[in-house]
PDB file of N, CA and C in Angstrom:
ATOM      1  N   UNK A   1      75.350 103.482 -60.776  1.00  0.00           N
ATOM      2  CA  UNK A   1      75.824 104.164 -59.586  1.00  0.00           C
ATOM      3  C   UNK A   1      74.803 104.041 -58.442  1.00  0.00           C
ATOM      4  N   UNK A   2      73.461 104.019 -58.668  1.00  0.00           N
ATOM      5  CA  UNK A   2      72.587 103.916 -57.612  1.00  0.00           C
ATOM      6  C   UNK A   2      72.560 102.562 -57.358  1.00  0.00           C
ATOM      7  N   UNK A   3      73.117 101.648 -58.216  1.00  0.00           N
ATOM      8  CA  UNK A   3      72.638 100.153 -57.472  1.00  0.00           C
ATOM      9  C   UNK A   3      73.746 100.139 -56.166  1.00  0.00           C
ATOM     10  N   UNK A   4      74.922 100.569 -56.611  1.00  0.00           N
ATOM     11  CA  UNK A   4      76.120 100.443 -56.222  1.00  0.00           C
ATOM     12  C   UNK A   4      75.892 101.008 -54.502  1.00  0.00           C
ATOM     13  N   UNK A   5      75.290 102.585 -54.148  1.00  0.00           N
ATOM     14  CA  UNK A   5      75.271 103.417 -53.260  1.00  0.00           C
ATOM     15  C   UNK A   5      73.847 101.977 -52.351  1.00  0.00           C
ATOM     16  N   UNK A   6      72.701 101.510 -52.971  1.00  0.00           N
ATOM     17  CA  UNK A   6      71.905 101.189 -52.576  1.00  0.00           C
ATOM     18  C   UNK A   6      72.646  99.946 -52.027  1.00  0.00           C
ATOM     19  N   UNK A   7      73.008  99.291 -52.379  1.00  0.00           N
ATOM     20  CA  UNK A   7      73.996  97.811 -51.867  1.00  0.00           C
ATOM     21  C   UNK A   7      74.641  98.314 -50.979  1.00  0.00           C
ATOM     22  N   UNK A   8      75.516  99.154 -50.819  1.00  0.00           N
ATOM     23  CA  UNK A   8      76.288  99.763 -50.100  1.00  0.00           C
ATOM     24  C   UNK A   8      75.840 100.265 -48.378  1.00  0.00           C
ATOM     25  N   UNK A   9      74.289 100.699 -49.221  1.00  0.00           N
ATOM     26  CA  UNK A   9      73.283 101.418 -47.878  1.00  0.00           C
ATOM     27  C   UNK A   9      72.820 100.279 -47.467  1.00  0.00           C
ATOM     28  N   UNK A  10      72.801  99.013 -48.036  1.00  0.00           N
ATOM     29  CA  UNK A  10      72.586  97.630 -47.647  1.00  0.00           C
ATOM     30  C   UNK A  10      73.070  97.058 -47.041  1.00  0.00           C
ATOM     31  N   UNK A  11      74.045  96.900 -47.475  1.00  0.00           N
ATOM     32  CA  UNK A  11      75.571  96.174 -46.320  1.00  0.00           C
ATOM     33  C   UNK A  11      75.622  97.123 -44.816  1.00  0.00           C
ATOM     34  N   UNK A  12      75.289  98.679 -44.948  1.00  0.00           N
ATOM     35  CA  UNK A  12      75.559  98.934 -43.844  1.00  0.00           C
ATOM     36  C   UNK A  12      73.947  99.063 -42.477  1.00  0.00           C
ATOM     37  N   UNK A  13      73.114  98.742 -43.168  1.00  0.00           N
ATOM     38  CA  UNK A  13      71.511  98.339 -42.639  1.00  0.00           C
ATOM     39  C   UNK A  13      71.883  97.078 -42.110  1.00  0.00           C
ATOM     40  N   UNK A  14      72.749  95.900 -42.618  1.00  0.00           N
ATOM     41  CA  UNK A  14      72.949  94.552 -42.186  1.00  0.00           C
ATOM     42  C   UNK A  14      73.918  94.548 -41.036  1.00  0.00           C
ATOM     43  N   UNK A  15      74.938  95.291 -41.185  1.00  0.00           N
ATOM     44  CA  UNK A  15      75.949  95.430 -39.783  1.00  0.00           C
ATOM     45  C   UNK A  15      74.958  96.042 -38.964  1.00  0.00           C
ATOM     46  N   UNK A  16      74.372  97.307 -39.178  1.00  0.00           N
ATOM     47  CA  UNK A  16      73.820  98.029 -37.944  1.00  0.00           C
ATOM     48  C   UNK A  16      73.304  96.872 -37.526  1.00  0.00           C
ATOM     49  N   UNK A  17      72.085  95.918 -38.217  1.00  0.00           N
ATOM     50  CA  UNK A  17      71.346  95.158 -37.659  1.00  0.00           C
ATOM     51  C   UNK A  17      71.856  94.468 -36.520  1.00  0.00           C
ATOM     52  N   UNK A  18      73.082  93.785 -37.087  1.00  0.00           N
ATOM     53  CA  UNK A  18      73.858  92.229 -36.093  1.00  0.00           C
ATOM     54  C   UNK A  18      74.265  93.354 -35.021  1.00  0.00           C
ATOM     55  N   UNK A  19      75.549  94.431 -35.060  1.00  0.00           N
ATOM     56  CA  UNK A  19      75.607  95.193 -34.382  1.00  0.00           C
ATOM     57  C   UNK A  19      74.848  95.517 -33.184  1.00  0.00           C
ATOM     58  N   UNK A  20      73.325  95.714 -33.484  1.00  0.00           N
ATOM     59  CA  UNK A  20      72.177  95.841 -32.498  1.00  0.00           C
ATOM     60  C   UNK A  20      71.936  94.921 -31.517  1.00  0.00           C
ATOM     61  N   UNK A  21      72.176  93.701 -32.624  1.00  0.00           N
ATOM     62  CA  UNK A  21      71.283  92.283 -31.608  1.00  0.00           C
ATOM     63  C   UNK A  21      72.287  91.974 -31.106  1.00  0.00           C
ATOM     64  N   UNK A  22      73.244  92.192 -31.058  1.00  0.00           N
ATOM     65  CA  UNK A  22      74.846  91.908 -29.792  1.00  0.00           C
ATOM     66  C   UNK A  22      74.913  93.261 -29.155  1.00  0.00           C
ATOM     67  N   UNK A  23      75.047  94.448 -29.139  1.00  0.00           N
ATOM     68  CA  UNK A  23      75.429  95.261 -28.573  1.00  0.00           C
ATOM     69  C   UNK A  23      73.916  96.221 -27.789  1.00  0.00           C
ATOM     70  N   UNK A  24      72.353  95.682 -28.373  1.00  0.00           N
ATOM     71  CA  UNK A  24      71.481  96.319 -28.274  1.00  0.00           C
ATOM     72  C   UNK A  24      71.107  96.281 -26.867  1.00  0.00           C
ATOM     73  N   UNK A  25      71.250  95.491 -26.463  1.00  0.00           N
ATOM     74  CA  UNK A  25      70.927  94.925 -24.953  1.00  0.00           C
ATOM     75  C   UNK A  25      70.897  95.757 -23.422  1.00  0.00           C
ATOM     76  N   UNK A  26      71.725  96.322 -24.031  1.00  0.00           N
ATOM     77  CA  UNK A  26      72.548  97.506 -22.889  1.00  0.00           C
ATOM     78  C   UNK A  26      71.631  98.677 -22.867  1.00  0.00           C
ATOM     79  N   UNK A  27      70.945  98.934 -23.952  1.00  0.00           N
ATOM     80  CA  UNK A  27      69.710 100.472 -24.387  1.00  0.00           C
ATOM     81  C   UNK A  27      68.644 100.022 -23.301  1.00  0.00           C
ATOM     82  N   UNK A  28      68.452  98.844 -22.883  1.00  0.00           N
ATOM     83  CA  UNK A  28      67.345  98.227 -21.839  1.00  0.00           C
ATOM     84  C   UNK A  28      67.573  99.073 -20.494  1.00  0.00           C
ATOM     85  N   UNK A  29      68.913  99.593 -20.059  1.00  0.00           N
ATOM     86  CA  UNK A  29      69.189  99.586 -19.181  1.00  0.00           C
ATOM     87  C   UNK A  29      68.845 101.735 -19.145  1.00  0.00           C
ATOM     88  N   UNK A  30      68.660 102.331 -19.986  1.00  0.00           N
ATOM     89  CA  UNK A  30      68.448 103.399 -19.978  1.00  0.00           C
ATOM     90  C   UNK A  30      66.726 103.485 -20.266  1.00  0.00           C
ATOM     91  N   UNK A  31      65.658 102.757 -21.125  1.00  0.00           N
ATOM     92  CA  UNK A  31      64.761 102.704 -21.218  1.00  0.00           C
ATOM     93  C   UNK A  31      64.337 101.026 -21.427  1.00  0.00           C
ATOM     94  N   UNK A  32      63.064 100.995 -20.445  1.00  0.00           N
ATOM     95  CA  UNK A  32      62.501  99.349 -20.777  1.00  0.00           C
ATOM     96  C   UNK A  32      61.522  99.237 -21.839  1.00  0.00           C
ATOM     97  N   UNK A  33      61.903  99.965 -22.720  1.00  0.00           N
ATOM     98  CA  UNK A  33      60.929 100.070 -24.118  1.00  0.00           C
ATOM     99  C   UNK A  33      61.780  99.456 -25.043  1.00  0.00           C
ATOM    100  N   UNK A  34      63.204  99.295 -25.092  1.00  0.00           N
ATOM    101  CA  UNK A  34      64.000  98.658 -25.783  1.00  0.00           C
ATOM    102  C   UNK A  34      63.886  97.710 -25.836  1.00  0.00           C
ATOM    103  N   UNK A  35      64.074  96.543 -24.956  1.00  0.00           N
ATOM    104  CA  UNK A  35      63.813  95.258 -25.060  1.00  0.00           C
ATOM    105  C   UNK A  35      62.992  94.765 -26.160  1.00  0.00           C
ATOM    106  N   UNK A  36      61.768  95.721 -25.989  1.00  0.00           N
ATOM    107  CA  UNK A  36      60.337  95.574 -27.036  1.00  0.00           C
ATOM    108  C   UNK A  36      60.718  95.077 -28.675  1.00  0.00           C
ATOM    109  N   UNK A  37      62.364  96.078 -29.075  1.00  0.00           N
ATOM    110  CA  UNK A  37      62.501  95.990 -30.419  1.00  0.00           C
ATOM    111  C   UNK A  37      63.818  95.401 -30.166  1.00  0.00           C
ATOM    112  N   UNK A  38      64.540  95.261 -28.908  1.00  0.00           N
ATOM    113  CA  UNK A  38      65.974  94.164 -29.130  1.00  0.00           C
ATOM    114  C   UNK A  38      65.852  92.843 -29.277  1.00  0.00           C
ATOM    115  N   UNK A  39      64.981  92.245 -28.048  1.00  0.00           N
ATOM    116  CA  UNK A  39      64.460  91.075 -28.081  1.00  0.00           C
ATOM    117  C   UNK A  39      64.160  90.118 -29.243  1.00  0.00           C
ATOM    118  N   UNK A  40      63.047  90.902 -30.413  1.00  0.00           N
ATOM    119  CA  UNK A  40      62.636  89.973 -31.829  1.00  0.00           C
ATOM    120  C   UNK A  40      63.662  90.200 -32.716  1.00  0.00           C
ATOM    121  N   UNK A  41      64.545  91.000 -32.675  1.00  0.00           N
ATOM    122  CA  UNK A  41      66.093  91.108 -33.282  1.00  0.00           C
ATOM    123  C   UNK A  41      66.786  89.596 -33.017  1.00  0.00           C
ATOM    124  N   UNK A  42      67.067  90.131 -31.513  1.00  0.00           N
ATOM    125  CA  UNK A  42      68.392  88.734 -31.110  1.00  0.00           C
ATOM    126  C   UNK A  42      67.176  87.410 -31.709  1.00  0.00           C
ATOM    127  N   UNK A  43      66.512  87.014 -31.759  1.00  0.00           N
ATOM    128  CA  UNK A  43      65.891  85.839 -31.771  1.00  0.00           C
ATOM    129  C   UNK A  43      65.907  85.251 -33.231  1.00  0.00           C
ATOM    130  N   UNK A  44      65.166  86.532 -34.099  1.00  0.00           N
ATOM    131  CA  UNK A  44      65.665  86.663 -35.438  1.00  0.00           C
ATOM    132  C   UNK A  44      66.992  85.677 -35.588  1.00  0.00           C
ATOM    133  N   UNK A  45      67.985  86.853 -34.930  1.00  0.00           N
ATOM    134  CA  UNK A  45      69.626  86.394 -35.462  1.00  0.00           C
ATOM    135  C   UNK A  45      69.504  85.325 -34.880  1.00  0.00           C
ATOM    136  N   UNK A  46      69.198  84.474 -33.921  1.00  0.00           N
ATOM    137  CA  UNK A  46      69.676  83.246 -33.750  1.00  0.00           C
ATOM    138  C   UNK A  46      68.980  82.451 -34.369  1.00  0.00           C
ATOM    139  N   UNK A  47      67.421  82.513 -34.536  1.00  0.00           N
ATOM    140  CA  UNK A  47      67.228  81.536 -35.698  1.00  0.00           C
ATOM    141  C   UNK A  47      67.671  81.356 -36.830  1.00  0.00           C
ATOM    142  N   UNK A  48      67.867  82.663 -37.889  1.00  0.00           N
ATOM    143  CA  UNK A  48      68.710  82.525 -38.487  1.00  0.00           C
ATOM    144  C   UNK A  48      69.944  81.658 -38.901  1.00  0.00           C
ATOM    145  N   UNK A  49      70.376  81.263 -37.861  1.00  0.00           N
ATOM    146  CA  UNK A  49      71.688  80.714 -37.127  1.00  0.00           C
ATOM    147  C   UNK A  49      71.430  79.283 -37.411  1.00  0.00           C
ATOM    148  N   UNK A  50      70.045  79.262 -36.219  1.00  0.00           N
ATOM    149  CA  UNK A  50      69.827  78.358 -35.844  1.00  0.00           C
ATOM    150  C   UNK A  50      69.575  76.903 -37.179  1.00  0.00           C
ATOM    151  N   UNK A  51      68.760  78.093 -38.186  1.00  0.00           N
ATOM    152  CA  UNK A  51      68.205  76.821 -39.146  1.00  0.00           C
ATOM    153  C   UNK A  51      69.054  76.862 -40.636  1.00  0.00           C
ATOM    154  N   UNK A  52      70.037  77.226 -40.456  1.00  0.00           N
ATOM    155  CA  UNK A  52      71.094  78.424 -41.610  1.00  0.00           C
ATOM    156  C   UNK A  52      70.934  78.986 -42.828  1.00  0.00           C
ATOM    157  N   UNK A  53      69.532  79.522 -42.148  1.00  0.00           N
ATOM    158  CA  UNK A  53      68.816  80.567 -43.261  1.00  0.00           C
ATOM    159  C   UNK A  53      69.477  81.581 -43.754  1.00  0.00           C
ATOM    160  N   UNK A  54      69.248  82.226 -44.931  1.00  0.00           N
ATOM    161  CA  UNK A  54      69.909  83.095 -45.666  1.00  0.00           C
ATOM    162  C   UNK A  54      68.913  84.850 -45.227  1.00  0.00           C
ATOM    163  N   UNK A  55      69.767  85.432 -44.677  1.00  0.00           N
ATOM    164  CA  UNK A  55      68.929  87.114 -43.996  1.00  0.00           C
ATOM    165  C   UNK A  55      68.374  87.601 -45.252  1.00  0.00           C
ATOM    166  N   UNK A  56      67.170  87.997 -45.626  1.00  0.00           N
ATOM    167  CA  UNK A  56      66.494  88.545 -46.639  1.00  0.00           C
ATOM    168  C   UNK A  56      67.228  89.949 -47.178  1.00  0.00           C
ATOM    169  N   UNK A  57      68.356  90.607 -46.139  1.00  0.00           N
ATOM    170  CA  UNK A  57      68.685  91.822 -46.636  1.00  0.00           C
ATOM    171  C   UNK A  57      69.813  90.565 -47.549  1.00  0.00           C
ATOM    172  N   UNK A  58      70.790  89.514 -47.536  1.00  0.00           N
ATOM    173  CA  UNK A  58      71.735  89.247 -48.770  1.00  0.00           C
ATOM    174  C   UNK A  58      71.389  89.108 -49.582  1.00  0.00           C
ATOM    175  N   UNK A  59      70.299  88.421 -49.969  1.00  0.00           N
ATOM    176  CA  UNK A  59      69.632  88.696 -51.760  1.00  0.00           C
ATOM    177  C   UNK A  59      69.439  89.340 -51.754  1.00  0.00           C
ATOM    178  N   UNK A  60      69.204  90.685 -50.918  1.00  0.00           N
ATOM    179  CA  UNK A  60      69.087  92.143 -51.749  1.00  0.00           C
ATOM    180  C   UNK A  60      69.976  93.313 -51.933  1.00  0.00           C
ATOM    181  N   UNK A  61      71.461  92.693 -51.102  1.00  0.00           N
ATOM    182  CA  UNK A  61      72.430  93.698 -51.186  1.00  0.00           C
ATOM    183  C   UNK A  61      73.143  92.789 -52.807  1.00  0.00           C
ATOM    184  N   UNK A  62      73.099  91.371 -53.095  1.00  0.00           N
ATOM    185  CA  UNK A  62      73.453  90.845 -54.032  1.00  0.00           C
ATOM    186  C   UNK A  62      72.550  91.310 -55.239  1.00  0.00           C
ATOM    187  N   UNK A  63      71.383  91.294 -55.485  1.00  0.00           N
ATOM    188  CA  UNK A  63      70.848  91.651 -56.561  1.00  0.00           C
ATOM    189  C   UNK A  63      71.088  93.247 -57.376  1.00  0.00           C
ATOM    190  N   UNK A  64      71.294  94.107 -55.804  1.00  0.00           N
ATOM    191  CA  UNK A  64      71.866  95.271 -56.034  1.00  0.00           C
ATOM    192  C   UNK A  64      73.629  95.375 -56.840  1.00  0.00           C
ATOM    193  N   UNK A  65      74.179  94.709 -55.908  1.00  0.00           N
ATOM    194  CA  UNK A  65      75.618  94.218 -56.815  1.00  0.00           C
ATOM    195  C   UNK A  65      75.540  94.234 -57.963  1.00  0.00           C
ATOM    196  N   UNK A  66      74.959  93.502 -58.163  1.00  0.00           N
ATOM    197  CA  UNK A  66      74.619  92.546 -59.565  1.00  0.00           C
ATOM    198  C   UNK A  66      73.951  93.884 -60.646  1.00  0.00           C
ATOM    199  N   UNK A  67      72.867  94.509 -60.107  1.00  0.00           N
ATOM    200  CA  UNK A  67      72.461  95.634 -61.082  1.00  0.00           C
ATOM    201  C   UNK A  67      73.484  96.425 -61.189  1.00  0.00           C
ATOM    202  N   UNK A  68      74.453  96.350 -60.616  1.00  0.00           N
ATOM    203  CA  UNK A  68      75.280  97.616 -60.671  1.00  0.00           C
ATOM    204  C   UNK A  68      76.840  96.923 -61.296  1.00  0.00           C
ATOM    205  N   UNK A  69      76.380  95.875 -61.777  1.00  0.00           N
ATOM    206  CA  UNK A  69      77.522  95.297 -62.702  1.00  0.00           C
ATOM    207  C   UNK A  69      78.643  94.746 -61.564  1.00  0.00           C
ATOM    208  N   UNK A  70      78.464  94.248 -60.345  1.00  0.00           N
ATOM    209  CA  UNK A  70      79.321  93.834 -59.500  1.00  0.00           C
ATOM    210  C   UNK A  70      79.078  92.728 -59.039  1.00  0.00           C
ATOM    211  N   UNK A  71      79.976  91.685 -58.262  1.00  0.00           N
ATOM    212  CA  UNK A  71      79.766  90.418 -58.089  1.00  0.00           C
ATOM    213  C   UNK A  71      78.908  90.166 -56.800  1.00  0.00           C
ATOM    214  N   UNK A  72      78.338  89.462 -56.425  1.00  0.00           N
ATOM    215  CA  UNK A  72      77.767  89.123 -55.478  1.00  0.00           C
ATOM    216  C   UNK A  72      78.551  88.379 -54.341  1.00  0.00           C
ATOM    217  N   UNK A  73      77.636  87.388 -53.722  1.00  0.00           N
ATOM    218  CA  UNK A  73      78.764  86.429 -53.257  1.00  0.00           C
ATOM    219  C   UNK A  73      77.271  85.592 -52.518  1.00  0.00           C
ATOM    220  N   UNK A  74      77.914  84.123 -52.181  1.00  0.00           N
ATOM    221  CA  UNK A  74      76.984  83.225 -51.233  1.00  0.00           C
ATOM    222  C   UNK A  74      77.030  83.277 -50.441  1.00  0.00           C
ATOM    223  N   UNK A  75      76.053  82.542 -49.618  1.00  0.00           N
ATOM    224  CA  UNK A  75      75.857  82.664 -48.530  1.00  0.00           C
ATOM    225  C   UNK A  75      75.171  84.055 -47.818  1.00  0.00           C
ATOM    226  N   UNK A  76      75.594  83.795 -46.403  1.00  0.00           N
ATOM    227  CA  UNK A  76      74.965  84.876 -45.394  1.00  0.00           C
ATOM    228  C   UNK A  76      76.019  85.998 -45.487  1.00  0.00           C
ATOM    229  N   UNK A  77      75.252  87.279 -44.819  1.00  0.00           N
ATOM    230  CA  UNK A  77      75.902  88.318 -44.117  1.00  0.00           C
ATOM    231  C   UNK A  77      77.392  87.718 -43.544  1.00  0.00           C
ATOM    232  N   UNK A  78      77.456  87.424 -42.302  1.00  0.00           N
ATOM    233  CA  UNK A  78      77.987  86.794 -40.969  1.00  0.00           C
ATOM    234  C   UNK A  78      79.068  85.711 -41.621  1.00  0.00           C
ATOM    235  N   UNK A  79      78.605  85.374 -42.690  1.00  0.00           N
ATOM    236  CA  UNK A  79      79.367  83.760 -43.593  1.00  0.00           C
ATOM    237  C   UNK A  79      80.361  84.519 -44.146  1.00  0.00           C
ATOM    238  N   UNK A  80      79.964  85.715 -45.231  1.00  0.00           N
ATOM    239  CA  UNK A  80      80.432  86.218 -46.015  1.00  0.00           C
ATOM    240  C   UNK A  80      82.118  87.527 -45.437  1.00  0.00           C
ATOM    241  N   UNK A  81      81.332  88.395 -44.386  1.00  0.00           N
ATOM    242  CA  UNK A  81      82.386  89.424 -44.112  1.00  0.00           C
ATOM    243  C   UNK A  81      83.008  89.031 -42.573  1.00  0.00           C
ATOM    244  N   UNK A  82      82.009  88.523 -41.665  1.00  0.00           N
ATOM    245  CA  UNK A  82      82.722  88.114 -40.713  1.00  0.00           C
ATOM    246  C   UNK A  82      83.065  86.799 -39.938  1.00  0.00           C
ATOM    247  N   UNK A  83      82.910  85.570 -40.803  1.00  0.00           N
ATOM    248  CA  UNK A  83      83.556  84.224 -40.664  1.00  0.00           C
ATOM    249  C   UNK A  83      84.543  84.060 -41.334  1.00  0.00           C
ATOM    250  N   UNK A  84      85.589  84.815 -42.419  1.00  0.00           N
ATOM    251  CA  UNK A  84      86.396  84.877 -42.659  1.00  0.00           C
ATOM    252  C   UNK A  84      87.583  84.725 -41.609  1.00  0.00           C
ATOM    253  N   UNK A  85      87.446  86.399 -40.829  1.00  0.00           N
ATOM    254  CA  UNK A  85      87.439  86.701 -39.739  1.00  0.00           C
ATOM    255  C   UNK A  85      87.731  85.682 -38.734  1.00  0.00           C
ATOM    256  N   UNK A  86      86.893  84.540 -38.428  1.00  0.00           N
ATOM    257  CA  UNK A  86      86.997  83.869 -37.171  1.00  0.00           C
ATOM    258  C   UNK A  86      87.583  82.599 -37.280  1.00  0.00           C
ATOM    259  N   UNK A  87      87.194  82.040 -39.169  1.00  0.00           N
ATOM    260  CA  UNK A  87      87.145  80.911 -39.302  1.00  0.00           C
ATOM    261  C   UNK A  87      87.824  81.030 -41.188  1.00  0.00           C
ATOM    262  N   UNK A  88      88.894  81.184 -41.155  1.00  0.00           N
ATOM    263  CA  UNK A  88      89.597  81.664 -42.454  1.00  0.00           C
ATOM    264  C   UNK A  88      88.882  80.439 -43.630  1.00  0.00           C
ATOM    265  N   UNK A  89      89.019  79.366 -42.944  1.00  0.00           N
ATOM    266  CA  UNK A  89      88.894  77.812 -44.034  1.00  0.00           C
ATOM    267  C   UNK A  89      87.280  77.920 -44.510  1.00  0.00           C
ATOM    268  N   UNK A  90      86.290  78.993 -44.185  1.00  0.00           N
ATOM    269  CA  UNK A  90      85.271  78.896 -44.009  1.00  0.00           C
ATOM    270  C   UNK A  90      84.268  78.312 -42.941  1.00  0.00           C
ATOM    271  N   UNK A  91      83.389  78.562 -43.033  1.00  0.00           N
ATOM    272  CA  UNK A  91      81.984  79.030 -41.803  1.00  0.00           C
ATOM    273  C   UNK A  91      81.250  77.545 -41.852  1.00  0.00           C
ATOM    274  N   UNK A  92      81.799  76.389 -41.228  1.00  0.00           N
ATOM    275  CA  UNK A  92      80.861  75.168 -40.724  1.00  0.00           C
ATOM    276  C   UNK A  92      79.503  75.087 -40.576  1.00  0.00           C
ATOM    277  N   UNK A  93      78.462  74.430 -40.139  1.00  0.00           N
ATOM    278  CA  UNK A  93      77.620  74.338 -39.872  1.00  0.00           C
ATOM    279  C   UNK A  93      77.441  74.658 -38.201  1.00  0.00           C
ATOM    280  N   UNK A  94      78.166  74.156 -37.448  1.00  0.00           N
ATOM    281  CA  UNK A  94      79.020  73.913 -36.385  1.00  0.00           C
ATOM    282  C   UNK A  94      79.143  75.253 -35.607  1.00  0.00           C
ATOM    283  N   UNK A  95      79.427  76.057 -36.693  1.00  0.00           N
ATOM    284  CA  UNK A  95      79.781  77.471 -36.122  1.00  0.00           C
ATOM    285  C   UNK A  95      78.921  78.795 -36.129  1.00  0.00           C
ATOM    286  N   UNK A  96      77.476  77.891 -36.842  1.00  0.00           N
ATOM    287  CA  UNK A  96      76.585  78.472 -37.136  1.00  0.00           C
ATOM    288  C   UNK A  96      75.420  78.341 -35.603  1.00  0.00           C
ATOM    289  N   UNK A  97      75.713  77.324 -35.389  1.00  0.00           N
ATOM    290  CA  UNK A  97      75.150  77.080 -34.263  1.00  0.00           C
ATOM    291  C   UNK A  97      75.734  77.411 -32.856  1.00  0.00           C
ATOM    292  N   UNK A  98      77.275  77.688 -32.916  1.00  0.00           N
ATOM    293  CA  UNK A  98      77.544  78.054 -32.107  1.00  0.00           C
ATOM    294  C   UNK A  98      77.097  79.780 -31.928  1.00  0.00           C
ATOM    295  N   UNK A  99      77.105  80.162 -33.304  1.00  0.00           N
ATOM    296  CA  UNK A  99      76.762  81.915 -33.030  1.00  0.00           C
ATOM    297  C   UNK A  99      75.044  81.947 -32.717  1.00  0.00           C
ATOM    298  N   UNK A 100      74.484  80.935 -33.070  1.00  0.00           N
ATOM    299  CA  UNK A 100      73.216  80.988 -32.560  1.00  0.00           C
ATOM    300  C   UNK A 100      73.067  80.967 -30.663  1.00  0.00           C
ATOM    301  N   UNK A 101      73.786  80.084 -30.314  1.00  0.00           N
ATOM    302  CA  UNK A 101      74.064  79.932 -28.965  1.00  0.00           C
ATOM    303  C   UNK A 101      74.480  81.081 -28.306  1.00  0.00           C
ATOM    304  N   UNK A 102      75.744  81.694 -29.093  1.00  0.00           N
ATOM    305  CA  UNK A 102      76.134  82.931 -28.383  1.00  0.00           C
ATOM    306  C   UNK A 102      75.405  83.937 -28.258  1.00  0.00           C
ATOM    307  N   UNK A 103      74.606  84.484 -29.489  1.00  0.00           N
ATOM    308  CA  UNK A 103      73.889  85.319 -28.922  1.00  0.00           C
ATOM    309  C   UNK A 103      72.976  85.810 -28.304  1.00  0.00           C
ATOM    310  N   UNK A 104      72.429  84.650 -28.000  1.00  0.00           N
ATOM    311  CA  UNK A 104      71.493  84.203 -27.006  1.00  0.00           C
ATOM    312  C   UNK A 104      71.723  84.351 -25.422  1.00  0.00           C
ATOM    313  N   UNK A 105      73.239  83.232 -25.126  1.00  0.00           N
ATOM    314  CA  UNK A 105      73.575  83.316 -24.206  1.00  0.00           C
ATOM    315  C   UNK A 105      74.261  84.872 -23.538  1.00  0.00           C
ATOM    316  N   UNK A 106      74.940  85.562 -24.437  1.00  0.00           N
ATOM    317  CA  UNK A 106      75.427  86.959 -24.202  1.00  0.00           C
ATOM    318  C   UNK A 106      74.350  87.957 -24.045  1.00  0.00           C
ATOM    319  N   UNK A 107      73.264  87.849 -24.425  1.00  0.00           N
ATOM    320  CA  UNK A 107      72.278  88.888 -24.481  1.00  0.00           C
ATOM    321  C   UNK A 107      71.479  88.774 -22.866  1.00  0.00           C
ATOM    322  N   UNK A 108      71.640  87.297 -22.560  1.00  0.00           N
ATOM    323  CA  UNK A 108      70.484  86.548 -21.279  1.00  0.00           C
ATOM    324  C   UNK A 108      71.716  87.355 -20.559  1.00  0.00           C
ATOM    325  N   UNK A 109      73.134  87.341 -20.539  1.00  0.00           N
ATOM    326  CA  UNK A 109      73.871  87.899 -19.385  1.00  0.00           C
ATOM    327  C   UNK A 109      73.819  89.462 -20.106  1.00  0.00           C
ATOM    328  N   UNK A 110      73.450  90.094 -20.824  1.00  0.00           N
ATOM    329  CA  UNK A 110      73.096  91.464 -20.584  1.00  0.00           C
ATOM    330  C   UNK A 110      72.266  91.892 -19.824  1.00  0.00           C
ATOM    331  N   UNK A 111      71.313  91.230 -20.238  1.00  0.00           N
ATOM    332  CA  UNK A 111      69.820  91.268 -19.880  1.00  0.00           C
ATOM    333  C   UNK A 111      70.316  91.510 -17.855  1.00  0.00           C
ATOM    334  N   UNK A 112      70.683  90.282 -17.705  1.00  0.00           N
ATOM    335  CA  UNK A 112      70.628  89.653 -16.322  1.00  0.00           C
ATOM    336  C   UNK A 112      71.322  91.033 -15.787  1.00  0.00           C
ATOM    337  N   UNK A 113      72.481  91.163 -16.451  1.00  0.00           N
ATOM    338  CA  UNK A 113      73.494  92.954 -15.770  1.00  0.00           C
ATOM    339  C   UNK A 113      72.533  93.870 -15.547  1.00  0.00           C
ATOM    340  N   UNK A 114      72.034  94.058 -16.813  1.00  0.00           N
ATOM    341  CA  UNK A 114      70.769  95.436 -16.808  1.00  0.00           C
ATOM    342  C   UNK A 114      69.724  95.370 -15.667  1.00  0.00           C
ATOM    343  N   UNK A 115      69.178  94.614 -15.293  1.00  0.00           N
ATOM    344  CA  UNK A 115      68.102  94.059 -14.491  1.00  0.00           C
ATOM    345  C   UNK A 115      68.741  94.197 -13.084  1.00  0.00           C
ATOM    346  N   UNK A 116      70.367  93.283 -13.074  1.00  0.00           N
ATOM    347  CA  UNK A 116      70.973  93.728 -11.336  1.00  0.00           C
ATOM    348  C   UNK A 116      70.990  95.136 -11.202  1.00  0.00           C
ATOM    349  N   UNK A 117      71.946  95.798 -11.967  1.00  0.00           N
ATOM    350  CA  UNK A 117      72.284  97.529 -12.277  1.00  0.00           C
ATOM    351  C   UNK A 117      70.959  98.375 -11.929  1.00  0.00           C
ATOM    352  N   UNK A 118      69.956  97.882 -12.387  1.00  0.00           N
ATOM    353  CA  UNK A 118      68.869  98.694 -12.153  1.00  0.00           C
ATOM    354  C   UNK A 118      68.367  98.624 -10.586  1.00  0.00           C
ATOM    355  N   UNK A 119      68.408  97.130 -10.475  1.00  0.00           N
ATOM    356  CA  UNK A 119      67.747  96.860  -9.053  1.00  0.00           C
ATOM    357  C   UNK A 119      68.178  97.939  -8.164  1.00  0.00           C
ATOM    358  N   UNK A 120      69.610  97.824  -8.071  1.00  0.00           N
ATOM    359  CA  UNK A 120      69.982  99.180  -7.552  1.00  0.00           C
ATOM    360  C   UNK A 120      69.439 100.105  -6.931  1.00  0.00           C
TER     361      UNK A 120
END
């Protein structure tokens, strides 16, 4: 039962994470101390992306599975619950790089909003 709750508290540490590095951007715009901890996030996720490394939290929400008598699965986070999602036939290489791109490029036009908004 505890592997089960701990995987569980795993999977949802991994959404908050991605969650952050797409949606974190915007916290810049109420304090410029954010950036400090959004910034090595988004970069994270796009290397990630970039070199199609496996996030250190999926071998550990899988090993948890696994202690708790449940299946795992391959691959990434992003591969696993939300390229289904985008890309039913499965998650290309292709598309790995494109989410590397995106979140890069979406964060530079947060960034850029937060920065006009403020000028203000």
């Amino acid at each position: 039962m505890l592997y089960r709750i701990g995987a569980g508290l795993v999977l949802l540490a991994h959404f908050l994470f991605v969650a952050f590095a797409v949606l974190g951007g915007a916290l810049a715009y109420y304090s410029p101390t954010w950036p400090w901890v959004h910034v090595p996030v988004v970069l994270w996720s796009a290397v990630v992306n970039f070199m199609s490394w496996t996030c250190p939290l999926t071998p550990m929400e899988n090993a948890l599975r696994n202690r708790a008598g449940r299946l795992g699965y391959s691959g990434g986070f992003v591969e696993h619950y939300i390229g289904p999602l985008v890309y039913p036939r499965g998650m290309p290489r292709q598309l790995e790089l494109v989410a590397g791109v995106s979140i890069l490029a979406w964060n530079a036009l947060v960034y850029a909003v937060v920065v006009l908004w403020a000028a203000r």
